[in-house]
C-alpha atoms as a PDB file:
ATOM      1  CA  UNK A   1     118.870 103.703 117.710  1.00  0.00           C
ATOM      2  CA  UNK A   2     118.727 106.336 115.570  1.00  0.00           C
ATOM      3  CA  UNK A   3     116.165 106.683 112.730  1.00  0.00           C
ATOM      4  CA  UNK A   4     117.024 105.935 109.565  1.00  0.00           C
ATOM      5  CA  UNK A   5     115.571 108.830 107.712  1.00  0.00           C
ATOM      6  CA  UNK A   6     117.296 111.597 110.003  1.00  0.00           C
ATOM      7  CA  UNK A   7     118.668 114.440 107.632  1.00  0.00           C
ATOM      8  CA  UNK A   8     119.867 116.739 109.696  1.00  0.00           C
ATOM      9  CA  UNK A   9     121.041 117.080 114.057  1.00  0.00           C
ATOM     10  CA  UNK A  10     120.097 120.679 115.575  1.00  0.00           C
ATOM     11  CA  UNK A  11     121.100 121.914 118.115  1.00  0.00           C
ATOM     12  CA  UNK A  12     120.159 125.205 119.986  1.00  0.00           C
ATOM     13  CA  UNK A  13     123.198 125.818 122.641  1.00  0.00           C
ATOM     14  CA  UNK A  14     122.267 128.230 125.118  1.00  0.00           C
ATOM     15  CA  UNK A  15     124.314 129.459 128.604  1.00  0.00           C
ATOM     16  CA  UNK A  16     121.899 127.306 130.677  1.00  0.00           C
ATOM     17  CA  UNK A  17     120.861 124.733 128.418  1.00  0.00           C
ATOM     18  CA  UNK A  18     121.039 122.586 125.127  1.00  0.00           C
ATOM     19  CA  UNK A  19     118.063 121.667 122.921  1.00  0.00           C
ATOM     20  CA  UNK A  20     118.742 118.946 120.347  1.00  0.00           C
ATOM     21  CA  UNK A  21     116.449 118.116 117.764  1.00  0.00           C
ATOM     22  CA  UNK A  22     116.653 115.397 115.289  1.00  0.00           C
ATOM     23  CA  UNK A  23     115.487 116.500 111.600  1.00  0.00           C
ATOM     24  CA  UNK A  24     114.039 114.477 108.884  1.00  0.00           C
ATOM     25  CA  UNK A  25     114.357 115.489 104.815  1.00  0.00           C
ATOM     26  CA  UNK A  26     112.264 118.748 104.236  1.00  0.00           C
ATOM     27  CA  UNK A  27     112.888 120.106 108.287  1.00  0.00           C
ATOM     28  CA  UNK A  28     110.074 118.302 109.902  1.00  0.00           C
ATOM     29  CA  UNK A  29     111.413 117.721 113.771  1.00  0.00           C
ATOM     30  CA  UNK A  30     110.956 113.779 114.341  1.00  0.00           C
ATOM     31  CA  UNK A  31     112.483 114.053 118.107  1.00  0.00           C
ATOM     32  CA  UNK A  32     114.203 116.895 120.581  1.00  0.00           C
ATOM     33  CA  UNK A  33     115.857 116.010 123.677  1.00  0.00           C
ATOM     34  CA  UNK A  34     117.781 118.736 126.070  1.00  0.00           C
ATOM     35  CA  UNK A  35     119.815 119.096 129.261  1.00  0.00           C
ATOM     36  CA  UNK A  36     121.279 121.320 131.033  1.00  0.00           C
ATOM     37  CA  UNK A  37     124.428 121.258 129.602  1.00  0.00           C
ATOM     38  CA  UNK A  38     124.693 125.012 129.201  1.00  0.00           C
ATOM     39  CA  UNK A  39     128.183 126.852 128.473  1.00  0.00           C
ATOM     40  CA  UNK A  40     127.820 128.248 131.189  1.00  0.00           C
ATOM     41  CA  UNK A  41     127.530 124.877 133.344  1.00  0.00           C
ATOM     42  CA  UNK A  42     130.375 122.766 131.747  1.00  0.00           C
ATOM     43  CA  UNK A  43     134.528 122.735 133.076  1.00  0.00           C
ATOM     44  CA  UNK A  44     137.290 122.628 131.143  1.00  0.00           C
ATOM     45  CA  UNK A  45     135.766 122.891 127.942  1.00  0.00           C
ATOM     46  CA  UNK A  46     134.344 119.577 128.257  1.00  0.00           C
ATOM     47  CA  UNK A  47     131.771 120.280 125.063  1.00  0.00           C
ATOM     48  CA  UNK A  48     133.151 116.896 123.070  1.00  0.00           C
ATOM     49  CA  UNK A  49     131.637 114.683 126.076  1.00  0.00           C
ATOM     50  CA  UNK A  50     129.070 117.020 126.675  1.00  0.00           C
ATOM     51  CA  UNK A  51     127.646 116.528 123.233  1.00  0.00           C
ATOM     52  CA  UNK A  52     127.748 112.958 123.379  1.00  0.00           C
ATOM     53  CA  UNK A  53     125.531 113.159 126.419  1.00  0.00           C
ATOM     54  CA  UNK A  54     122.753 115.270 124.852  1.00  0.00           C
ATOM     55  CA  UNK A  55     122.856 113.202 121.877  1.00  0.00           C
ATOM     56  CA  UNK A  56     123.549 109.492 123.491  1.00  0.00           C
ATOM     57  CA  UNK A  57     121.867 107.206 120.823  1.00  0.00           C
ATOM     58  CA  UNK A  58     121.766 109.997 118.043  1.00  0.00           C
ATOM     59  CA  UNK A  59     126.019 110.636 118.280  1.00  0.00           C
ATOM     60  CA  UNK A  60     126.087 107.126 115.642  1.00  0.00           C
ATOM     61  CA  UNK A  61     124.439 108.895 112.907  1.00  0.00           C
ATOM     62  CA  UNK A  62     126.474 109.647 110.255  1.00  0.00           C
ATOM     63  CA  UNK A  63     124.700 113.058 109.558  1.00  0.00           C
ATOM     64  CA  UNK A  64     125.030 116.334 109.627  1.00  0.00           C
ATOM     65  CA  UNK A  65     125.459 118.308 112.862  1.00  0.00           C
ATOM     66  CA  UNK A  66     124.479 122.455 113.437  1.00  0.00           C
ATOM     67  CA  UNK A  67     124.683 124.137 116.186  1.00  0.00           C
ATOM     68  CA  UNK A  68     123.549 128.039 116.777  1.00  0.00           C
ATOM     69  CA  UNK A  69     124.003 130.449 120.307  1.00  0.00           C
ATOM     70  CA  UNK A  70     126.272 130.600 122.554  1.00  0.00           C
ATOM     71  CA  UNK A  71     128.230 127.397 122.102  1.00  0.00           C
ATOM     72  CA  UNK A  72     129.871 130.052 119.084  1.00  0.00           C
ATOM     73  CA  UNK A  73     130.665 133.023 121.672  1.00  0.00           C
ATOM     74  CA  UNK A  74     134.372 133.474 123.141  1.00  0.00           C
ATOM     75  CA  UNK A  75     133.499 131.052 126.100  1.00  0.00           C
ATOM     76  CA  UNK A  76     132.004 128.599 123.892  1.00  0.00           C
ATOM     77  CA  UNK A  77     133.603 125.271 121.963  1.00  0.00           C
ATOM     78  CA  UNK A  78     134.866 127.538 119.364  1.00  0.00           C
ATOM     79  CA  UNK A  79     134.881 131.231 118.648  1.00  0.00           C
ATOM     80  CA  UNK A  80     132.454 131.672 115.514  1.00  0.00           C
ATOM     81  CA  UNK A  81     133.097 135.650 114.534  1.00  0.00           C
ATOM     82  CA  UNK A  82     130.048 138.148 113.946  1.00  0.00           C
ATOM     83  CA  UNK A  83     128.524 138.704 110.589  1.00  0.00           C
ATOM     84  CA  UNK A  84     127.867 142.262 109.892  1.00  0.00           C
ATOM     85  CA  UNK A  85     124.135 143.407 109.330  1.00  0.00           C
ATOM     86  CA  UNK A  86     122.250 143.980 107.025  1.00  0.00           C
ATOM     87  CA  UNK A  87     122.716 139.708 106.486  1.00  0.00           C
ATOM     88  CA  UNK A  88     120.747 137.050 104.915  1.00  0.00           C
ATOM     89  CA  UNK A  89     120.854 133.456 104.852  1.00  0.00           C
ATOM     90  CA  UNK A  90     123.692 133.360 102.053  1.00  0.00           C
ATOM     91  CA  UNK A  91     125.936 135.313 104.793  1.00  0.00           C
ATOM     92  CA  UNK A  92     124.688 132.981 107.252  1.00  0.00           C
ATOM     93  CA  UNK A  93     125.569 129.838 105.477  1.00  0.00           C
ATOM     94  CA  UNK A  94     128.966 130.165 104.401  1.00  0.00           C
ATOM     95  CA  UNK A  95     130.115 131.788 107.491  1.00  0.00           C
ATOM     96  CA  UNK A  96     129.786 128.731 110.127  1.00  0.00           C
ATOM     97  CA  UNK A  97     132.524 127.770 111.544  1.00  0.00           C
ATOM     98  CA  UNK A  98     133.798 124.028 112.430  1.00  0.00           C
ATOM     99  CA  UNK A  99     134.342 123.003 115.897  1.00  0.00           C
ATOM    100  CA  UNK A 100     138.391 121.764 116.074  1.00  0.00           C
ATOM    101  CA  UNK A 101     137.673 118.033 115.664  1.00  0.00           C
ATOM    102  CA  UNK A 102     134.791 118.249 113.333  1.00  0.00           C
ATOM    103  CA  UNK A 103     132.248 117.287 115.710  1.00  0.00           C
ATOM    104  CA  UNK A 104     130.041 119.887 114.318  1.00  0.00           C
ATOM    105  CA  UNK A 105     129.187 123.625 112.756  1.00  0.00           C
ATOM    106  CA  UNK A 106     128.723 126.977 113.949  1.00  0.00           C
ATOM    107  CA  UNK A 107     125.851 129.731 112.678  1.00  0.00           C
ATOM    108  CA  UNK A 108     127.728 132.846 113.490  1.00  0.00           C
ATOM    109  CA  UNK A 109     126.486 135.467 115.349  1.00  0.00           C
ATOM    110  CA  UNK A 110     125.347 138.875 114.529  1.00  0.00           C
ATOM    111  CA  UNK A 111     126.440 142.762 114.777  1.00  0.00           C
ATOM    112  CA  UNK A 112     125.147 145.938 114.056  1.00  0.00           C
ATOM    113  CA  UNK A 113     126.155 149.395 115.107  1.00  0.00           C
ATOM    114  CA  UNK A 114     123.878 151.806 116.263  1.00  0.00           C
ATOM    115  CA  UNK A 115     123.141 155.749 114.982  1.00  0.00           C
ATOM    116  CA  UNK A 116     125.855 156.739 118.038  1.00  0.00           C
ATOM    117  CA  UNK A 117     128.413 154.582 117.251  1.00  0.00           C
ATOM    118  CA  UNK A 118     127.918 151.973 120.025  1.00  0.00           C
ATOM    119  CA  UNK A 119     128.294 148.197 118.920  1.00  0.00           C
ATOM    120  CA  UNK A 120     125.057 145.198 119.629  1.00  0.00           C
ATOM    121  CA  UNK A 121     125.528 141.724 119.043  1.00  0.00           C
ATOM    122  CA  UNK A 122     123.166 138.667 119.476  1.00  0.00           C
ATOM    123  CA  UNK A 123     123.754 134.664 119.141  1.00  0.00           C
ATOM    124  CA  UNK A 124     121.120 132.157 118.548  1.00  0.00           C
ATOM    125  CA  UNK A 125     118.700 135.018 117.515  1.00  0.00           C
ATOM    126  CA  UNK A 126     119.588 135.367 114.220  1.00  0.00           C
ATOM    127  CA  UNK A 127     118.957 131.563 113.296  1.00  0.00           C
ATOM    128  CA  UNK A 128     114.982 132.102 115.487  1.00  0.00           C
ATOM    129  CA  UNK A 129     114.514 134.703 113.212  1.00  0.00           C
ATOM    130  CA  UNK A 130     115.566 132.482 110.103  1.00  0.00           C
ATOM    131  CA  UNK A 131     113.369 129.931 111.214  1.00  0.00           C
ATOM    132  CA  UNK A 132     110.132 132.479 111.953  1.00  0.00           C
ATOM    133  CA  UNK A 133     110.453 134.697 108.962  1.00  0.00           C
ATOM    134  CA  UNK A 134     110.035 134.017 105.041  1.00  0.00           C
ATOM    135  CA  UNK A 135     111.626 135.914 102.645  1.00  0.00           C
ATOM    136  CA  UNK A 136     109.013 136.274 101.125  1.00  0.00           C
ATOM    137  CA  UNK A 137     107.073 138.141 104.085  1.00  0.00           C
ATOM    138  CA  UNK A 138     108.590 141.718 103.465  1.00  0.00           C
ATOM    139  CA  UNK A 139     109.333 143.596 106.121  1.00  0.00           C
ATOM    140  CA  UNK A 140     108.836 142.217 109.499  1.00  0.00           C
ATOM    141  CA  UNK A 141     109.491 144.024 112.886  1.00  0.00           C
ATOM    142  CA  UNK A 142     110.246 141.115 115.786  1.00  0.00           C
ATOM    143  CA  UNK A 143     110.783 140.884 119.403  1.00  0.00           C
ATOM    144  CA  UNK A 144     112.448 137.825 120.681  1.00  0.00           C
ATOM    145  CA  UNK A 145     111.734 138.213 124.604  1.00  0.00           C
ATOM    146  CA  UNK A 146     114.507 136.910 126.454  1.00  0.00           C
ATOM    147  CA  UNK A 147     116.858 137.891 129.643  1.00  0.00           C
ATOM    148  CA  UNK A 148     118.545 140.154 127.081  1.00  0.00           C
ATOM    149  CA  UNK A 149     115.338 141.272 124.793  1.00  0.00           C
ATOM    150  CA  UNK A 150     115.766 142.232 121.328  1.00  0.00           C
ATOM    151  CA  UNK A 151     114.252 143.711 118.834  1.00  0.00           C
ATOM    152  CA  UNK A 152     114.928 143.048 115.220  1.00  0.00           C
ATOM    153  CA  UNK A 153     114.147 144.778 111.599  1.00  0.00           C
ATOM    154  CA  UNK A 154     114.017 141.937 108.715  1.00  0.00           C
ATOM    155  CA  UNK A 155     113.269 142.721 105.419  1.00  0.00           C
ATOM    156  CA  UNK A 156     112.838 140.083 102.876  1.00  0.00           C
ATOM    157  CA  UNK A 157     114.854 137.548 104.989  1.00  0.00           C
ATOM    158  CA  UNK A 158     117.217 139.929 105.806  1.00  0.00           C
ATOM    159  CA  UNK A 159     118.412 141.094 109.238  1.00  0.00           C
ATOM    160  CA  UNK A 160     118.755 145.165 108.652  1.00  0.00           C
ATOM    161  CA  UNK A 161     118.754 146.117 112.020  1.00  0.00           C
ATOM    162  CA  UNK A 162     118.165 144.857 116.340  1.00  0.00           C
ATOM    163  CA  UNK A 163     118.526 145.981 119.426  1.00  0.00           C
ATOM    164  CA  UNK A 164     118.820 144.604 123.035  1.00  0.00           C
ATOM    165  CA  UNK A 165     117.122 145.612 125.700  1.00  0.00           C
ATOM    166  CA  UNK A 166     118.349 144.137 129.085  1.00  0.00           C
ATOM    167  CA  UNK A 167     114.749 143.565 130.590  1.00  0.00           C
ATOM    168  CA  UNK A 168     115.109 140.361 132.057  1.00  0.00           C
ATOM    169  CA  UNK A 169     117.871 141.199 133.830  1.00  0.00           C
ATOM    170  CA  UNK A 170     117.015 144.005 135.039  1.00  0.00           C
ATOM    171  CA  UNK A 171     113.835 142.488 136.678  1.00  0.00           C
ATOM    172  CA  UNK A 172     115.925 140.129 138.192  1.00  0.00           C
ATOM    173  CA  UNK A 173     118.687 142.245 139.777  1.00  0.00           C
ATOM    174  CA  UNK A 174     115.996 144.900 141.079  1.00  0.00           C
ATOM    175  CA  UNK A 175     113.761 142.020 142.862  1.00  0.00           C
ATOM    176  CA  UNK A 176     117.207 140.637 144.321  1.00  0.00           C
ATOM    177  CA  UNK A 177     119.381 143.558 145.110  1.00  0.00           C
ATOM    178  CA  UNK A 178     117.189 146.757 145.643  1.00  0.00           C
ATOM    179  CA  UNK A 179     114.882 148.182 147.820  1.00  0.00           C
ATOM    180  CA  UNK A 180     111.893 147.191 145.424  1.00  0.00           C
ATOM    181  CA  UNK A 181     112.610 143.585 146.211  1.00  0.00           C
ATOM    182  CA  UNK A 182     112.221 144.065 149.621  1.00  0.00           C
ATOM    183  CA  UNK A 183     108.414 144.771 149.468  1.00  0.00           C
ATOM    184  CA  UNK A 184     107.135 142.190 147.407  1.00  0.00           C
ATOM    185  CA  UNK A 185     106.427 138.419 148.189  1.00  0.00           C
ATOM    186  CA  UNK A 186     105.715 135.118 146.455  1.00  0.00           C
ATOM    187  CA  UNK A 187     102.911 135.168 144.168  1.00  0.00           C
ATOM    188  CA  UNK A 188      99.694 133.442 146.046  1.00  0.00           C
ATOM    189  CA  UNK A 189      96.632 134.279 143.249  1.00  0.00           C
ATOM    190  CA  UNK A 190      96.334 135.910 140.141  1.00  0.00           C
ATOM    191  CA  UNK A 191      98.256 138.907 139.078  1.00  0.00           C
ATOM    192  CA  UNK A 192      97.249 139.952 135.472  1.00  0.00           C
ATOM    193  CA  UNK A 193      95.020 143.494 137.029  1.00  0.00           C
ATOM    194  CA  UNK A 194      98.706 144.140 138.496  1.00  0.00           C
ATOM    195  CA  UNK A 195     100.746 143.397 135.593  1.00  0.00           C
ATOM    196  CA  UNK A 196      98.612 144.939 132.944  1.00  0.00           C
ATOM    197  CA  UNK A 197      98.523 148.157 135.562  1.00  0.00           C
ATOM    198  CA  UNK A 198     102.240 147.933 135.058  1.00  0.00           C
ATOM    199  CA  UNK A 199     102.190 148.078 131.622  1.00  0.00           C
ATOM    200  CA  UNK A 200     100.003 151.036 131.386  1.00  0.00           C
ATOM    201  CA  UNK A 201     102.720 152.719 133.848  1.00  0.00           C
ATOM    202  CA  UNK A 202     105.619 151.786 132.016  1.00  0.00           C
ATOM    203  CA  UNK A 203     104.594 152.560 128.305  1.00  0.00           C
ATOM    204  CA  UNK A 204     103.522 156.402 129.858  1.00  0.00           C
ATOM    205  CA  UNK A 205     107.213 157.310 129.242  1.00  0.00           C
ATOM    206  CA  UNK A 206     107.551 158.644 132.444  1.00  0.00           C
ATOM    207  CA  UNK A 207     110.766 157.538 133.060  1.00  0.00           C
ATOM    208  CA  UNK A 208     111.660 154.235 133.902  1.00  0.00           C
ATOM    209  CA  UNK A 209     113.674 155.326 137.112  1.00  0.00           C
ATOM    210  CA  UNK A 210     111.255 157.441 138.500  1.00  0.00           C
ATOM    211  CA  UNK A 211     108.456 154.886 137.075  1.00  0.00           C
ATOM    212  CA  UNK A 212     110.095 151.856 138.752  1.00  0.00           C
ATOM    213  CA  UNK A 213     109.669 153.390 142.382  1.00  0.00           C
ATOM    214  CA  UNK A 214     106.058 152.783 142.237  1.00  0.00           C
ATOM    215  CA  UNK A 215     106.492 149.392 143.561  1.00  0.00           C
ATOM    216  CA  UNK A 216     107.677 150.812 146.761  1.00  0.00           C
ATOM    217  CA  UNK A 217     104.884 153.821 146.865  1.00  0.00           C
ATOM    218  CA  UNK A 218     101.872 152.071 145.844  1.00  0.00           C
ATOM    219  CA  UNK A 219     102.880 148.826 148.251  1.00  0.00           C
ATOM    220  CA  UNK A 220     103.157 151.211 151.217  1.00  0.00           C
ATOM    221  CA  UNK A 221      99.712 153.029 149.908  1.00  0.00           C
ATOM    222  CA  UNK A 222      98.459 149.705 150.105  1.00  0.00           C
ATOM    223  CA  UNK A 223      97.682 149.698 146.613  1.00  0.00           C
ATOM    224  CA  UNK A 224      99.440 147.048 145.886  1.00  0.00           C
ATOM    225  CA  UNK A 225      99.971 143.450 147.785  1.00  0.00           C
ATOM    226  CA  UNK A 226     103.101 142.266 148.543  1.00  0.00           C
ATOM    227  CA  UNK A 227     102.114 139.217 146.005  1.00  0.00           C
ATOM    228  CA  UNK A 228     101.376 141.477 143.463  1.00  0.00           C
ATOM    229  CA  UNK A 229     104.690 143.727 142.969  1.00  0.00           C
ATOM    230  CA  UNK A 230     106.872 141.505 141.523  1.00  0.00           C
ATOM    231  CA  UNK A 231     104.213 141.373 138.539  1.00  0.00           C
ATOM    232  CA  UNK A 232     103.413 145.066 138.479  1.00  0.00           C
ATOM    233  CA  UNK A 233     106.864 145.243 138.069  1.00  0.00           C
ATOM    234  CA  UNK A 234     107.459 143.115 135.138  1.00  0.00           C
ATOM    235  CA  UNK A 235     104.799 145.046 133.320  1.00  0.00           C
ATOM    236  CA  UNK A 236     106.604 148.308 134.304  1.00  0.00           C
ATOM    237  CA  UNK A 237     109.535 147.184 132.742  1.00  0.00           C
ATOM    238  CA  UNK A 238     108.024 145.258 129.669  1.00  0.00           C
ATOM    239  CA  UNK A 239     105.876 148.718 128.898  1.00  0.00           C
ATOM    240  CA  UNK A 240     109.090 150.851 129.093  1.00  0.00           C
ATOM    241  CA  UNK A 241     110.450 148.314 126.722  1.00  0.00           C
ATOM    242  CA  UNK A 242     108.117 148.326 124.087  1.00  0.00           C
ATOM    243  CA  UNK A 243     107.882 151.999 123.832  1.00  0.00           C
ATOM    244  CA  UNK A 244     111.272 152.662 123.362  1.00  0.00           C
ATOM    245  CA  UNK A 245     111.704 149.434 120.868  1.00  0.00           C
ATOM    246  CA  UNK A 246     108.281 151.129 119.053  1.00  0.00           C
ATOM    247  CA  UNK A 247     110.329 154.589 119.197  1.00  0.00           C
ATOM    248  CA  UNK A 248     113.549 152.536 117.688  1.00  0.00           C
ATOM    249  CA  UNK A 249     111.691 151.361 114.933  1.00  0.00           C
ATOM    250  CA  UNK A 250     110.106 154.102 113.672  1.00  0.00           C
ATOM    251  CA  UNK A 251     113.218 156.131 113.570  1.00  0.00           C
ATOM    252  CA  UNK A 252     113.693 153.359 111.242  1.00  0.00           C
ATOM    253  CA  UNK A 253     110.424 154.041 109.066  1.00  0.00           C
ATOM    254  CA  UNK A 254     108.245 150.819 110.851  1.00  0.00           C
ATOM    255  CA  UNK A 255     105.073 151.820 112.230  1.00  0.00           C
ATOM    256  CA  UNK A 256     105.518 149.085 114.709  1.00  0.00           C
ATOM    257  CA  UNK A 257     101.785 148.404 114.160  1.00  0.00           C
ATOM    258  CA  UNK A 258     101.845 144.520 114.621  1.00  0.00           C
ATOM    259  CA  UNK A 259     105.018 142.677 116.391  1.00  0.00           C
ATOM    260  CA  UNK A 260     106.196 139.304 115.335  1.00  0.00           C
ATOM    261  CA  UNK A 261     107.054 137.176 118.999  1.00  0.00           C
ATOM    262  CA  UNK A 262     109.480 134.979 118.887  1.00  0.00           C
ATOM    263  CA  UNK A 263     110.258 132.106 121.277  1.00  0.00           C
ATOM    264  CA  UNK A 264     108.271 129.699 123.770  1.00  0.00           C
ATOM    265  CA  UNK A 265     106.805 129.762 127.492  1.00  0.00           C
ATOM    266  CA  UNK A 266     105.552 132.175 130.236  1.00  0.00           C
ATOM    267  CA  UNK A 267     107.353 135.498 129.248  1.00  0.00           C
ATOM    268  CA  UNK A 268     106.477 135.514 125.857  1.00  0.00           C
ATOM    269  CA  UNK A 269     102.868 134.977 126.850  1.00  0.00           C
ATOM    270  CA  UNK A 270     103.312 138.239 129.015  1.00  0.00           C
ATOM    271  CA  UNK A 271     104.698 140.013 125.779  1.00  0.00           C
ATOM    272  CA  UNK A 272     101.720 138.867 123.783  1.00  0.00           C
ATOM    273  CA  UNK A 273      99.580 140.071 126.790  1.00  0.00           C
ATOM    274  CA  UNK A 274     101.362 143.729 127.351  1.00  0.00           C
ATOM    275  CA  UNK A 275     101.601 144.345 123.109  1.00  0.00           C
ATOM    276  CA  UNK A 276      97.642 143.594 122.719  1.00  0.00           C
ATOM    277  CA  UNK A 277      96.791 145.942 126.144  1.00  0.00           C
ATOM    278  CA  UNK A 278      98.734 148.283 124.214  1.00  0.00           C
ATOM    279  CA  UNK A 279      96.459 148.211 120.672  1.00  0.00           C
ATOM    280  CA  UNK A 280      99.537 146.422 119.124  1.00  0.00           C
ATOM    281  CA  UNK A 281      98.954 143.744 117.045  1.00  0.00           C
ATOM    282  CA  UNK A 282     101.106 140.441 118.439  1.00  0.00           C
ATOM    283  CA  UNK A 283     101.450 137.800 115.642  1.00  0.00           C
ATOM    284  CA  UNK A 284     103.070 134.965 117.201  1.00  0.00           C
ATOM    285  CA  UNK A 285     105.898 133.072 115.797  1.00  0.00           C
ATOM    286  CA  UNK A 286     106.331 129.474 114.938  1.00  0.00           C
ATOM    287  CA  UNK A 287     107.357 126.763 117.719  1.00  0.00           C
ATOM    288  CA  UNK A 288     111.371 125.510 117.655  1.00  0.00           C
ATOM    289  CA  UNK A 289     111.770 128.849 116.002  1.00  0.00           C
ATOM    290  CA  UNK A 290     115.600 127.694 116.623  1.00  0.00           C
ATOM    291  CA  UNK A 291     115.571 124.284 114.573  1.00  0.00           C
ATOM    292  CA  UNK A 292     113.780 125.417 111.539  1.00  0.00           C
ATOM    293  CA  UNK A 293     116.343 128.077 111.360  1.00  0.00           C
ATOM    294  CA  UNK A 294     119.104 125.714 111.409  1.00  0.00           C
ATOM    295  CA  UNK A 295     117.513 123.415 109.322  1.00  0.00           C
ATOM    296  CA  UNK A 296     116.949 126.211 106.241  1.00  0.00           C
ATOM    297  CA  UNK A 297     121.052 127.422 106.803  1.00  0.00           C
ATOM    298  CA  UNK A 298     122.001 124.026 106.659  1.00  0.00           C
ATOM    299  CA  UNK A 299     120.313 123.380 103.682  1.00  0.00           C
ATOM    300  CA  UNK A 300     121.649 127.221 102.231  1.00  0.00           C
ATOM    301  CA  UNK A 301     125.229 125.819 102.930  1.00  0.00           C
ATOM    302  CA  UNK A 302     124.762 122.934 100.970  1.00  0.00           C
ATOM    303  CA  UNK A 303     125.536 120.420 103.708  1.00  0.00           C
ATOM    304  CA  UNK A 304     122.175 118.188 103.517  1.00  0.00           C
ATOM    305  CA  UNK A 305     121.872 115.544 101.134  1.00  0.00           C
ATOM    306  CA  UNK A 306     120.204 116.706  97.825  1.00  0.00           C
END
């Protein structure tokens, strides 16, 4: 049964996954539950019944529901359209958009448009960020690692600028499909020397195309064990990243001196790791980044009790 003093039902709807959490007055988290009841996973736009399974005793509650990522996108429950950046949590709160039975609300997503004219968008960012960064705190550059990585300019709460880099992927697709992936092997000890060797590689701004073929030289130099490619790799890849996210940012006048991280688990602790070998300062962000976002839009858009 549900707790009496629950305020507020969050919900952080990924591709893969869904993370509920159930709020009390003032945003404190009382409870989260998830399954893997991604977008991505569920037929026939079964979201109704899918909700009702990652909220079982919590669907009773006669409270507010808000939902943020890509349960909004085109393949989601309901389409909830971009906001254009800069935007702040005003934009963000009377923007969300109601799924067709009234089961719950949106957060929209967000879109910029780069110096060359070409288009980036993000979902379920924009409320982490919310949830990591006062408005209080200035100006704050922030990586939220991720398959798709981005990087995002926020100035007194509000989200100026970001940009994606497809990292994770990447990684993935060369250890599956290339000739790289053919010379490493399952990790058997630790890798860190490898990875932070990686790094060092990646951030030279060699290249990452020429950089990247490194895993094939230095394995057949015997430089490198099979177990140890995969994480030379990442750091490779991570290191190319941050230069060219540090570059980004001070086109846009941020030093890129310290980095807030955003998000949970293994790769952010690699971020941390590769920022800090490179002298940058990584200040980490608060835990279910995701709900506390939600939580301060829901209360922007007036839909928690006062």
């Amino acid at each position: 049964m549900t707790e009496p003093d629950t305020a507020l039902i969050a919900i952080d709807w990924g591709t893969t996954s869904a993370r509920a959490y159930r709020m009390a007055a003032g945003g404190t988290v009382c409870d989260m539950r998830s399954a893997p009841l991604g977008v991505g996973s569920l037929e026939d736009g079964r979201f109704a019944s899918a909700l009702d399974t990652l909220l079982d005793d919590w669907r009773h509650a006669i409270t507010p529901r808000i939902a943020c990522g890509m349960i909004g996108s085109r393949q989601g429950w309901v389409e909830a359209p971009y906001v254009e950046c800069p935007a702040d949590l005003a934009l963000l709160g009377r923007s969300l958009t109601a799924t067709p039975g009234g089961e719950l609300v949106i957060v929209p997503g967000a879109r910029c448009v780069d110096e060359a004219g070409v288009p980036d968008v993000m979902r379920g960012e924009e409320t982490q960020l919310v949830g990591s960064i006062r408005r209080d705190e200035g100006q704050v550059l922030a990586v939220l690692p991720g398959t798709h990585s981005k990087w995002a300019i926020v100035d007194s709460g509000r989200l100026v600028e970001f940009a994606t880099f497809m990292t994770g992927e990447l990684y993935a697709v060369l250890l599956a499909h290339s000739i790289l992936g053919r010379m490493a092997g399952a990790r058997t000890g630790d890798a860190t020397a490898a990875f932070d060797r990686g790094v060092q590689r990646g951030s030279d701004g060699a290249g990452l195309a020429h950089a990247i073929f490194g895993a094939r030289t230095l394995a057949l130099a015997s430089e490198l064990a099979a177990d140890e490619v995969g994480d030379w790799l990442s750091g490779v890849l991570i290191g190319d990243e941050i230069r060219a996210a540090r570059r980004w940012a001070r086109e846009h006048r941020i030093d890129g001196a310290s980095v807030r991280v955003i998000g949970e688990g293994s790769l952010v602790a690699r971020y941390v790791r590769a920022l800090e070998r490179l002298g940058i300062y990584a200040d980490p962000g608060p835990a279910a980044a995701a709900a506390a976002g939600l939580y301060r839009i829901a209360e922007h858009a007036g839909l928690l009790d006062p």
